[in-house]
PDB file of N, CA and C in Angstrom:
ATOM      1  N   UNK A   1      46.702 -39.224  23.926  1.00  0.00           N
ATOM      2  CA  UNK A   1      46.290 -37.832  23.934  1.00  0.00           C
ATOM      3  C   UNK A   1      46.688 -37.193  22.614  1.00  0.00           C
ATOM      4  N   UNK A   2      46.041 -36.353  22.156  1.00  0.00           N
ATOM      5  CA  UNK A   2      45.603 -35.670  21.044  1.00  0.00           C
ATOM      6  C   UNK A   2      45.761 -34.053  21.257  1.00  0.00           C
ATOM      7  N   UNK A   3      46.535 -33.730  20.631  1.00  0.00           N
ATOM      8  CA  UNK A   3      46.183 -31.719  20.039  1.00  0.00           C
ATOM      9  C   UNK A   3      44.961 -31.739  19.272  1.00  0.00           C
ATOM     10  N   UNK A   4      44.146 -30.547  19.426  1.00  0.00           N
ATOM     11  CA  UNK A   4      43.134 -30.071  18.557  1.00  0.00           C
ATOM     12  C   UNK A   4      43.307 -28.455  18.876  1.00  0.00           C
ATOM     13  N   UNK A   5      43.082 -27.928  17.762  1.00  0.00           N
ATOM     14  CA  UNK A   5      43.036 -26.651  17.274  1.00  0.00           C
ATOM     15  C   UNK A   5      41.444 -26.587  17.384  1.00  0.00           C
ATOM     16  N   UNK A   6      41.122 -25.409  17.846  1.00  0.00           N
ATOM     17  CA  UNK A   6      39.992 -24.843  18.332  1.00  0.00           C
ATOM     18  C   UNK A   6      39.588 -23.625  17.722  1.00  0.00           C
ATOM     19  N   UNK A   7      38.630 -23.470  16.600  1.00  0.00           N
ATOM     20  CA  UNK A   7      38.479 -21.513  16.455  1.00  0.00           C
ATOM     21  C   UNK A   7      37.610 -21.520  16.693  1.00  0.00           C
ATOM     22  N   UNK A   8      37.191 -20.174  17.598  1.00  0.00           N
ATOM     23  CA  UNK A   8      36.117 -19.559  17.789  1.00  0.00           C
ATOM     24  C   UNK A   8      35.319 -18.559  17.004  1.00  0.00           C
ATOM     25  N   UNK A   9      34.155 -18.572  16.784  1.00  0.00           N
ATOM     26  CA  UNK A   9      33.875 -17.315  16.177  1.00  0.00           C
ATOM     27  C   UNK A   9      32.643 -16.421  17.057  1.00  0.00           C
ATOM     28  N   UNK A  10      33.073 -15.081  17.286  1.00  0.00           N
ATOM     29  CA  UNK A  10      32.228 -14.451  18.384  1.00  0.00           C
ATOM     30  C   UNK A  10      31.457 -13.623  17.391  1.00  0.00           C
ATOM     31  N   UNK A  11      30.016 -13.270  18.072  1.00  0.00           N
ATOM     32  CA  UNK A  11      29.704 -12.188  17.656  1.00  0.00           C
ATOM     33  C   UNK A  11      29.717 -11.156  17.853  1.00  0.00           C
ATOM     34  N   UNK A  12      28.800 -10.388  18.016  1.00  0.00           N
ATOM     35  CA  UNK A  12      29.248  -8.414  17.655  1.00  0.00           C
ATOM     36  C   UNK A  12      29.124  -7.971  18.722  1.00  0.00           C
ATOM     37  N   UNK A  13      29.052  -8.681  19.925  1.00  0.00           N
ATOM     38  CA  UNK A  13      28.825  -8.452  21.523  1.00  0.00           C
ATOM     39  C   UNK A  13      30.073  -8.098  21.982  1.00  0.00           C
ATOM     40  N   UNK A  14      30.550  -7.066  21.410  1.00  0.00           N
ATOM     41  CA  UNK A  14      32.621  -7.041  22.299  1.00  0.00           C
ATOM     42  C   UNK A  14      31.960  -6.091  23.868  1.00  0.00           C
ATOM     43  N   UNK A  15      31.365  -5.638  23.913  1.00  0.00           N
ATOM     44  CA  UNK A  15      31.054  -5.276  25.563  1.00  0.00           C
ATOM     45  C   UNK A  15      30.569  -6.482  26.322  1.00  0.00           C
ATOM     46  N   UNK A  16      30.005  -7.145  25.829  1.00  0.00           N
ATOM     47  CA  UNK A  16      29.249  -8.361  27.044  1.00  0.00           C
ATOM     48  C   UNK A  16      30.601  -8.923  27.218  1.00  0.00           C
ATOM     49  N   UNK A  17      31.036  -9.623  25.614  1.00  0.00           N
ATOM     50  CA  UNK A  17      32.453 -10.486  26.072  1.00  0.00           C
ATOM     51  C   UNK A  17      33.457 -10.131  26.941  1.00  0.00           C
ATOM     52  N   UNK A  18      33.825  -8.742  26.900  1.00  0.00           N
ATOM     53  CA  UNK A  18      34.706  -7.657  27.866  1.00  0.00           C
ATOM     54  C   UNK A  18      34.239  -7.807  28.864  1.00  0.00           C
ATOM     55  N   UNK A  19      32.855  -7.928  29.563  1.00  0.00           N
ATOM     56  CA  UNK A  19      32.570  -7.869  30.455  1.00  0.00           C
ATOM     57  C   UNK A  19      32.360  -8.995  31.295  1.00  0.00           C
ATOM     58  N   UNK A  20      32.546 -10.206  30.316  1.00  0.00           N
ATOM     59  CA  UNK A  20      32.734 -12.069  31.309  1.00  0.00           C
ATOM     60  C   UNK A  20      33.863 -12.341  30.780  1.00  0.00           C
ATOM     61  N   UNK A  21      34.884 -11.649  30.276  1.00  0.00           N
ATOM     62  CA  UNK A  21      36.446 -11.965  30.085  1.00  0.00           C
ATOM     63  C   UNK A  21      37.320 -12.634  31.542  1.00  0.00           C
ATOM     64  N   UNK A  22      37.091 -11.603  32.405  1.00  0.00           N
ATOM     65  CA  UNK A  22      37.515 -12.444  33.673  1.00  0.00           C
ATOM     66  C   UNK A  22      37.048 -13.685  34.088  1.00  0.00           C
ATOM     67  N   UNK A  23      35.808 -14.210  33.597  1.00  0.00           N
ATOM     68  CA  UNK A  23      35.460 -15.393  34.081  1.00  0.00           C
ATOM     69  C   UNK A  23      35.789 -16.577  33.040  1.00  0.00           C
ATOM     70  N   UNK A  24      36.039 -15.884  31.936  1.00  0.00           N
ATOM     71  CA  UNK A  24      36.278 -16.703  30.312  1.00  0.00           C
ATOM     72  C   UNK A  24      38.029 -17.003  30.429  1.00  0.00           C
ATOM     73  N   UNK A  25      38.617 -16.636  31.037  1.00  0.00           N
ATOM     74  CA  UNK A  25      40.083 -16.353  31.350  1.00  0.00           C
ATOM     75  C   UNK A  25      40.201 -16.670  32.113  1.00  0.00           C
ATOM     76  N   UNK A  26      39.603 -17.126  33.656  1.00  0.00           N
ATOM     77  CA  UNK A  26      39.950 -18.129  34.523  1.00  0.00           C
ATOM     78  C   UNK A  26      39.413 -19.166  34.366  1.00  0.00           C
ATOM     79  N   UNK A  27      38.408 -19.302  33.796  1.00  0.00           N
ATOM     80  CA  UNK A  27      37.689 -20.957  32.943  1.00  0.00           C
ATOM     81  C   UNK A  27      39.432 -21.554  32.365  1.00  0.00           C
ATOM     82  N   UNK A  28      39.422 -20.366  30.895  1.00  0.00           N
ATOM     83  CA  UNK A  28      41.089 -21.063  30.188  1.00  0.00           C
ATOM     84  C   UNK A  28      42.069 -21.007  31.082  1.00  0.00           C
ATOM     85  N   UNK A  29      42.400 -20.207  31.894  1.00  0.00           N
ATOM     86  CA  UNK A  29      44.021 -20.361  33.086  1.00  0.00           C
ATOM     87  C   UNK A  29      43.309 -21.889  33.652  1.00  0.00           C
ATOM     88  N   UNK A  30      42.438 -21.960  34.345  1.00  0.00           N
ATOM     89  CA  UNK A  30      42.444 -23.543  35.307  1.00  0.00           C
ATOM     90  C   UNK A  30      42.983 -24.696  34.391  1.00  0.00           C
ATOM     91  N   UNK A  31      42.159 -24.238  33.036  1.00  0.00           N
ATOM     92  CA  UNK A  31      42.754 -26.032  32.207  1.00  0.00           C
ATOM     93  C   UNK A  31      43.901 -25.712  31.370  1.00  0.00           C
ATOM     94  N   UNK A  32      44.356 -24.553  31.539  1.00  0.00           N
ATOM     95  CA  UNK A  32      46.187 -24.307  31.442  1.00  0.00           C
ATOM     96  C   UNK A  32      46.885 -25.548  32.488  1.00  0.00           C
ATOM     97  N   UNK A  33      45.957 -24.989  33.613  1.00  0.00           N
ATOM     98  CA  UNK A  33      46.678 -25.782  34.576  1.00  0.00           C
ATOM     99  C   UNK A  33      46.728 -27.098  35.379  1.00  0.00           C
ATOM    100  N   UNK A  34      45.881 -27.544  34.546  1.00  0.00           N
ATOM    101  CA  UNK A  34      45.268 -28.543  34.349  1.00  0.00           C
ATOM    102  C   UNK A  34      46.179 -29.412  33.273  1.00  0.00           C
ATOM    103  N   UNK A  35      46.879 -28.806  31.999  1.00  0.00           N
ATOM    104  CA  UNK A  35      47.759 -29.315  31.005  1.00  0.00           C
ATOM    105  C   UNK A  35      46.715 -29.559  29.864  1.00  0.00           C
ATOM    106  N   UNK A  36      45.649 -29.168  29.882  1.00  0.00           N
ATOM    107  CA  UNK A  36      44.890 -29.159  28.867  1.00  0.00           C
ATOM    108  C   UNK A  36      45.115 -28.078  27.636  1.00  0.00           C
ATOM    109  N   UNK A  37      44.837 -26.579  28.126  1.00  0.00           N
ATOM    110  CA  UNK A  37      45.190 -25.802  27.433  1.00  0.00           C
ATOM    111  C   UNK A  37      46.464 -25.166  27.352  1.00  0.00           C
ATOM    112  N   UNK A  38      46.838 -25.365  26.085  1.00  0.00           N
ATOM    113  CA  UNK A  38      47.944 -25.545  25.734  1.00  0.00           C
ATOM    114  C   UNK A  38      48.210 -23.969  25.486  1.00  0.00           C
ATOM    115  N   UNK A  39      47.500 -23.117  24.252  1.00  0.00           N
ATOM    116  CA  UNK A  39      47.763 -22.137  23.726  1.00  0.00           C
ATOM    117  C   UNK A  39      46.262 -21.748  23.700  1.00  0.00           C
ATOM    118  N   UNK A  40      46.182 -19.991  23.556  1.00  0.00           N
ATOM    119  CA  UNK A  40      44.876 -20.114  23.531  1.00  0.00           C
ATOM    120  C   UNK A  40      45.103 -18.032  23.634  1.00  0.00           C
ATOM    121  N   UNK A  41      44.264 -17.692  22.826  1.00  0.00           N
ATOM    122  CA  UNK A  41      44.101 -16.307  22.402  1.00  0.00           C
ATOM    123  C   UNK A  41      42.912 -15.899  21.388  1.00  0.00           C
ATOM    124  N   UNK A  42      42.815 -14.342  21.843  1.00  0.00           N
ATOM    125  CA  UNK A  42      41.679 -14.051  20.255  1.00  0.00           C
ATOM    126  C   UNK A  42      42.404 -13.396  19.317  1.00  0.00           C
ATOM    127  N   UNK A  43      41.846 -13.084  18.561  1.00  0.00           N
ATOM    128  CA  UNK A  43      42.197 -12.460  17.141  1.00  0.00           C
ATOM    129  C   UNK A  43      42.561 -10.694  17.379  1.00  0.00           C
ATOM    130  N   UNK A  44      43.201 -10.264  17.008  1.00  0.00           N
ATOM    131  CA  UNK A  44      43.488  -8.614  17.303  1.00  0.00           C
ATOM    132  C   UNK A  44      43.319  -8.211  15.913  1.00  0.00           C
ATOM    133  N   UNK A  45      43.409  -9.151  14.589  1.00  0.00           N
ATOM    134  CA  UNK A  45      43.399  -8.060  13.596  1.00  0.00           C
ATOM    135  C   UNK A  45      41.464  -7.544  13.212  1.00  0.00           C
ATOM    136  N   UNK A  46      41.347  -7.069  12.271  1.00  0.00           N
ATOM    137  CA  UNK A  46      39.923  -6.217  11.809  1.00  0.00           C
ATOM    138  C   UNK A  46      39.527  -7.586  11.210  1.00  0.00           C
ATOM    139  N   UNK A  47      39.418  -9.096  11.567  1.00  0.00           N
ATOM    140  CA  UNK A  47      38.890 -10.051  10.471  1.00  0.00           C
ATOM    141  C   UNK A  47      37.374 -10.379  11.646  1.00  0.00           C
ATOM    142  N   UNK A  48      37.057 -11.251  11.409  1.00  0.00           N
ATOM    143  CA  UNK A  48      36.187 -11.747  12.109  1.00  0.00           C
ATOM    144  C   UNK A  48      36.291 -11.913  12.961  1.00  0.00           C
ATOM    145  N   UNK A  49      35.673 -11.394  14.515  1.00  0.00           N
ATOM    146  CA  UNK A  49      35.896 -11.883  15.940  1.00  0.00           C
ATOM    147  C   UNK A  49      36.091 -12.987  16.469  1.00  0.00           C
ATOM    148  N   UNK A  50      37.240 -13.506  17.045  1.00  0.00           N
ATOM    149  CA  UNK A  50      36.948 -15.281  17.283  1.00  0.00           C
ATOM    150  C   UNK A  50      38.819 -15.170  18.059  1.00  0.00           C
ATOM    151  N   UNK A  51      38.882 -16.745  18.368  1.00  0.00           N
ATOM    152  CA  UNK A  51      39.960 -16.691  18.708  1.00  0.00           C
ATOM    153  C   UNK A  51      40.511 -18.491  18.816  1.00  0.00           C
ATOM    154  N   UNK A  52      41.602 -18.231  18.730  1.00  0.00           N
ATOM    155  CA  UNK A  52      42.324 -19.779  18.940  1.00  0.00           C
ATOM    156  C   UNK A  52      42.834 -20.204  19.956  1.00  0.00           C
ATOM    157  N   UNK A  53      42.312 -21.196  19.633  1.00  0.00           N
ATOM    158  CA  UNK A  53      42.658 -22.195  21.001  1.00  0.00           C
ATOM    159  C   UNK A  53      43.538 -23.510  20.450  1.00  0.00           C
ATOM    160  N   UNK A  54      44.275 -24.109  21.706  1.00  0.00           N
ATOM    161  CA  UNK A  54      44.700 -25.742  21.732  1.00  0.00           C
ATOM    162  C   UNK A  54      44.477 -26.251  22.946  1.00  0.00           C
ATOM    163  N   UNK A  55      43.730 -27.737  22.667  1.00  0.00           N
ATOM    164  CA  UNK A  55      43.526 -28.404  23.899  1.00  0.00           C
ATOM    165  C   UNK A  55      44.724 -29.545  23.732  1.00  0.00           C
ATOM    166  N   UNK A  56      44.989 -30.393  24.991  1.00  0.00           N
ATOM    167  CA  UNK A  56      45.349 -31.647  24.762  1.00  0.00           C
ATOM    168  C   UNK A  56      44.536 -32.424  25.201  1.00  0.00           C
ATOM    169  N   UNK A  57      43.377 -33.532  24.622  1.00  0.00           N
ATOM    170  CA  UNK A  57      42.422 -34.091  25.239  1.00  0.00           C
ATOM    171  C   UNK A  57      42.621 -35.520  24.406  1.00  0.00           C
ATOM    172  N   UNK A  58      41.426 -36.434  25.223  1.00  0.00           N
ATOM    173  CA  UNK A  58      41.983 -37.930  24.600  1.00  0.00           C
ATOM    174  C   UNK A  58      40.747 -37.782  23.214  1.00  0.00           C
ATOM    175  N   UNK A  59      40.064 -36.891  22.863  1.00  0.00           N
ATOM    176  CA  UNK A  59      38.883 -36.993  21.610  1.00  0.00           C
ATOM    177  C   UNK A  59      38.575 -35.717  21.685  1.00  0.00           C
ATOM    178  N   UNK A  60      38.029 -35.532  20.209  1.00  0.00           N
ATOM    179  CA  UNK A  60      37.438 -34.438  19.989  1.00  0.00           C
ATOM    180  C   UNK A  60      35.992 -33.988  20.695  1.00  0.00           C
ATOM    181  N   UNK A  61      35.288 -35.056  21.199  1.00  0.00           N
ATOM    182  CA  UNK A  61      34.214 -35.461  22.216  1.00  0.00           C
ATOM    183  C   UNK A  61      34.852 -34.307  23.232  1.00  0.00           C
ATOM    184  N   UNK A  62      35.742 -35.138  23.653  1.00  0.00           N
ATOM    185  CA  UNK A  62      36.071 -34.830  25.218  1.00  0.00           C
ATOM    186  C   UNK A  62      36.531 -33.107  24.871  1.00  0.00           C
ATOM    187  N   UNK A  63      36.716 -32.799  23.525  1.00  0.00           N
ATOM    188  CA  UNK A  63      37.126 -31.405  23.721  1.00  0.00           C
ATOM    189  C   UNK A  63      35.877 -30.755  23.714  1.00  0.00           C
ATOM    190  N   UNK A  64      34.768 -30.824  22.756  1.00  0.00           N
ATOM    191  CA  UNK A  64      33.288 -30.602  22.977  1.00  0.00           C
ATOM    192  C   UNK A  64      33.065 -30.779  24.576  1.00  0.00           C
ATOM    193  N   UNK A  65      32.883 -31.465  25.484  1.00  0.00           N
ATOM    194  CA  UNK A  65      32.584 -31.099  26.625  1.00  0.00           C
ATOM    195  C   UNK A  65      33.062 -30.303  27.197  1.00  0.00           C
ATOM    196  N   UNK A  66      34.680 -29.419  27.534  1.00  0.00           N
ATOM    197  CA  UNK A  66      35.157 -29.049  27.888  1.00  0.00           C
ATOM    198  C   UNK A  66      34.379 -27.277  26.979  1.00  0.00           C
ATOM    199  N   UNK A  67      34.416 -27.486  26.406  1.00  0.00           N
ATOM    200  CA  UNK A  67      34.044 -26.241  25.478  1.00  0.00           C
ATOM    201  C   UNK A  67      32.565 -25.701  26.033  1.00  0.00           C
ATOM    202  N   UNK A  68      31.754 -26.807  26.385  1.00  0.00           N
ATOM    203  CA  UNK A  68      30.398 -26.515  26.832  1.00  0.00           C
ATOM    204  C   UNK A  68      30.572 -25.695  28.454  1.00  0.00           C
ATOM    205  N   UNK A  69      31.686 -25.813  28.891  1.00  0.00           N
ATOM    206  CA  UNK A  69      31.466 -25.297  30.110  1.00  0.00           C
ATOM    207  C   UNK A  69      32.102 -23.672  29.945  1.00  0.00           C
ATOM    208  N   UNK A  70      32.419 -23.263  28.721  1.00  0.00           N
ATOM    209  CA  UNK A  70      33.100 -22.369  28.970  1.00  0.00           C
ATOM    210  C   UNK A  70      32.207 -21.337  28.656  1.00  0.00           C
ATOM    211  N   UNK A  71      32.603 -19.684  30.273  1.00  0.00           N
ATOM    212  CA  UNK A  71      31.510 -19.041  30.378  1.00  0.00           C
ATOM    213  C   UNK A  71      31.234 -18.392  28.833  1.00  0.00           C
ATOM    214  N   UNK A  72      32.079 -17.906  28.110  1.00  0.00           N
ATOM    215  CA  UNK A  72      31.626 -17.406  26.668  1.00  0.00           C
ATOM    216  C   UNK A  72      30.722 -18.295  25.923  1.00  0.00           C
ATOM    217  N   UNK A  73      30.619 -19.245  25.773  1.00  0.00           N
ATOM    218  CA  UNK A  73      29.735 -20.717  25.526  1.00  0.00           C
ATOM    219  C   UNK A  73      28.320 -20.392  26.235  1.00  0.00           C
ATOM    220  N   UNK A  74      28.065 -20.135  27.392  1.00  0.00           N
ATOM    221  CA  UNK A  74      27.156 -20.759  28.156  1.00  0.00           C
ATOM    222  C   UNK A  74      26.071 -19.033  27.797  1.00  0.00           C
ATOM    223  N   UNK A  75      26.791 -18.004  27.658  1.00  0.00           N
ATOM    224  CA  UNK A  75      26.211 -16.901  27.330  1.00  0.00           C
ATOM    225  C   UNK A  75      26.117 -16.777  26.052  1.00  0.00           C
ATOM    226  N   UNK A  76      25.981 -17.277  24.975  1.00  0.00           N
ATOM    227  CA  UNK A  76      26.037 -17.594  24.120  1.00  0.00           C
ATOM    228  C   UNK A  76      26.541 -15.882  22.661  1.00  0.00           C
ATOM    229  N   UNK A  77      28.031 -16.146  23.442  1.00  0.00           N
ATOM    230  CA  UNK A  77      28.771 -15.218  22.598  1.00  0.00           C
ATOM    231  C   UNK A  77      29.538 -15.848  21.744  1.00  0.00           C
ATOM    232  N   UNK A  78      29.893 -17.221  21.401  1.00  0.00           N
ATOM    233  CA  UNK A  78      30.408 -17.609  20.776  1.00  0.00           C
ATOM    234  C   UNK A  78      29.467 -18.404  19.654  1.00  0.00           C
ATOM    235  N   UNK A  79      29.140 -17.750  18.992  1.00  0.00           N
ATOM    236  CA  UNK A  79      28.219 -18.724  17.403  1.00  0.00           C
ATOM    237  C   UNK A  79      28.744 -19.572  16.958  1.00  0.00           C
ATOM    238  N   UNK A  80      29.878 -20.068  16.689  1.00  0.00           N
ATOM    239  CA  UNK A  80      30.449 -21.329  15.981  1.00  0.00           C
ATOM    240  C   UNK A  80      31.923 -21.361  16.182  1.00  0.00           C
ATOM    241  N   UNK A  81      32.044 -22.273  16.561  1.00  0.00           N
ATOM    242  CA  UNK A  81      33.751 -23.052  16.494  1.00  0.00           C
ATOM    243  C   UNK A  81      34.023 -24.691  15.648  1.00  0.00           C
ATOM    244  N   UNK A  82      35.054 -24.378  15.378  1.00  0.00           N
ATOM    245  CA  UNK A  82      35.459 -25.920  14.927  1.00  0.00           C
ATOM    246  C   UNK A  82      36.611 -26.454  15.702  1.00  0.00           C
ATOM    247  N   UNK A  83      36.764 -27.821  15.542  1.00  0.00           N
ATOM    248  CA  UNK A  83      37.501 -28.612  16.504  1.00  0.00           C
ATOM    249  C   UNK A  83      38.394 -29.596  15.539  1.00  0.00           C
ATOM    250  N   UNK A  84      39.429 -29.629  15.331  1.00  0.00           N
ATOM    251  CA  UNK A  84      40.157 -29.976  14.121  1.00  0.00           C
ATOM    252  C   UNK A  84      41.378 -30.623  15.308  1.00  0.00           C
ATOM    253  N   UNK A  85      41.762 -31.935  14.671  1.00  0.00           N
ATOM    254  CA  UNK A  85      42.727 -32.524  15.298  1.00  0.00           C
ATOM    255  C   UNK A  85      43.798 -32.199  14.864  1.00  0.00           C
ATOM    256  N   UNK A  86      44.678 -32.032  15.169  1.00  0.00           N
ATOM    257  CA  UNK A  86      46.162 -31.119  15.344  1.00  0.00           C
ATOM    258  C   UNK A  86      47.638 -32.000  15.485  1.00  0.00           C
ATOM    259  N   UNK A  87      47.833 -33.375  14.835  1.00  0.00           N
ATOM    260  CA  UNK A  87      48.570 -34.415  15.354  1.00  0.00           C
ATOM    261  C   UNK A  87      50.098 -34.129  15.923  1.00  0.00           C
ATOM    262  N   UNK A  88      50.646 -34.027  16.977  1.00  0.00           N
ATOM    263  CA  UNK A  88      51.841 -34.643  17.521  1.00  0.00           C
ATOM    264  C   UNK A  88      52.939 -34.641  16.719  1.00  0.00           C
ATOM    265  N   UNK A  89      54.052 -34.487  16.534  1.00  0.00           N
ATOM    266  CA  UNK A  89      55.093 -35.342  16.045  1.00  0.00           C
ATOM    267  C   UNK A  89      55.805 -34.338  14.935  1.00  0.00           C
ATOM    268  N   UNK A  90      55.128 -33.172  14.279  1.00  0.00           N
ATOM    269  CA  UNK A  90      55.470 -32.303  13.452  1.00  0.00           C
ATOM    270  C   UNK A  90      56.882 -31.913  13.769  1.00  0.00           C
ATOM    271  N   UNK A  91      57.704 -31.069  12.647  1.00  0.00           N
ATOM    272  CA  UNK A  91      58.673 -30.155  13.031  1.00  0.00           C
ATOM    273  C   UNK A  91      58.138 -29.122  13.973  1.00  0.00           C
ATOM    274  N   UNK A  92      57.362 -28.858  14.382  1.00  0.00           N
ATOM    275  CA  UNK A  92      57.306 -27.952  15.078  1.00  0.00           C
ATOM    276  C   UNK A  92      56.902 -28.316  16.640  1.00  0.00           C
ATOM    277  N   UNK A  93      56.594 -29.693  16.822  1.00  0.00           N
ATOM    278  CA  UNK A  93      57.096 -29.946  18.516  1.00  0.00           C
ATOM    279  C   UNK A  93      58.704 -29.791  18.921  1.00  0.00           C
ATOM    280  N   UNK A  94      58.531 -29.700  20.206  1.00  0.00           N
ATOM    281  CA  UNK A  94      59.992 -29.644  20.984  1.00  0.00           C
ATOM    282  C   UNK A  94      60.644 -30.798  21.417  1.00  0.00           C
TER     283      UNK A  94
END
């Protein structure tokens, strides 16, 4: 299993997104709980709308599928993300 860093980038839809947040937020709490999602938030400053994520998955594949189900995905508020592998073992694990 693998970390990958996830950014999102949303577009200019902040009412629609506000308005499937509850369903975009229990999509991410289940694969919290699941041990998948690790960390996972949007952006608060004035830059580009989007937000970060971490999965723990066995491929960047398998994080692409997981991404396809998510309701911000499927309504198509999210225009582009990247999926960047994130390796293990740094000073900054516990």
């Amino acid at each position: 299993m693998s970390l990958y860093a996830i950014h999102y980038v949303y577009d200019d839809r902040a009412a629609e997104r506000e308005e499937m947040r509850p369903l975009h937020r229990a999509w991410m709490l289940g694969l919290a709980e699941q041990g998948i999602a690790k960390v996972f938030g949007r952006y608060e400053d004035e830059g580009q709308p989007g937000a970060l994520l971490v999965f723990e998955a066995e491929s960047a594949a398998a994080v692409e599928e997981l991404l396809a189900a998510d309701p911000y995905q499927a309504a198509g508020l999210v225009v582009g993300h990247t999926v960047r592998d994130w390796p293990a073992g740094g000073p900054w694990t516990a």
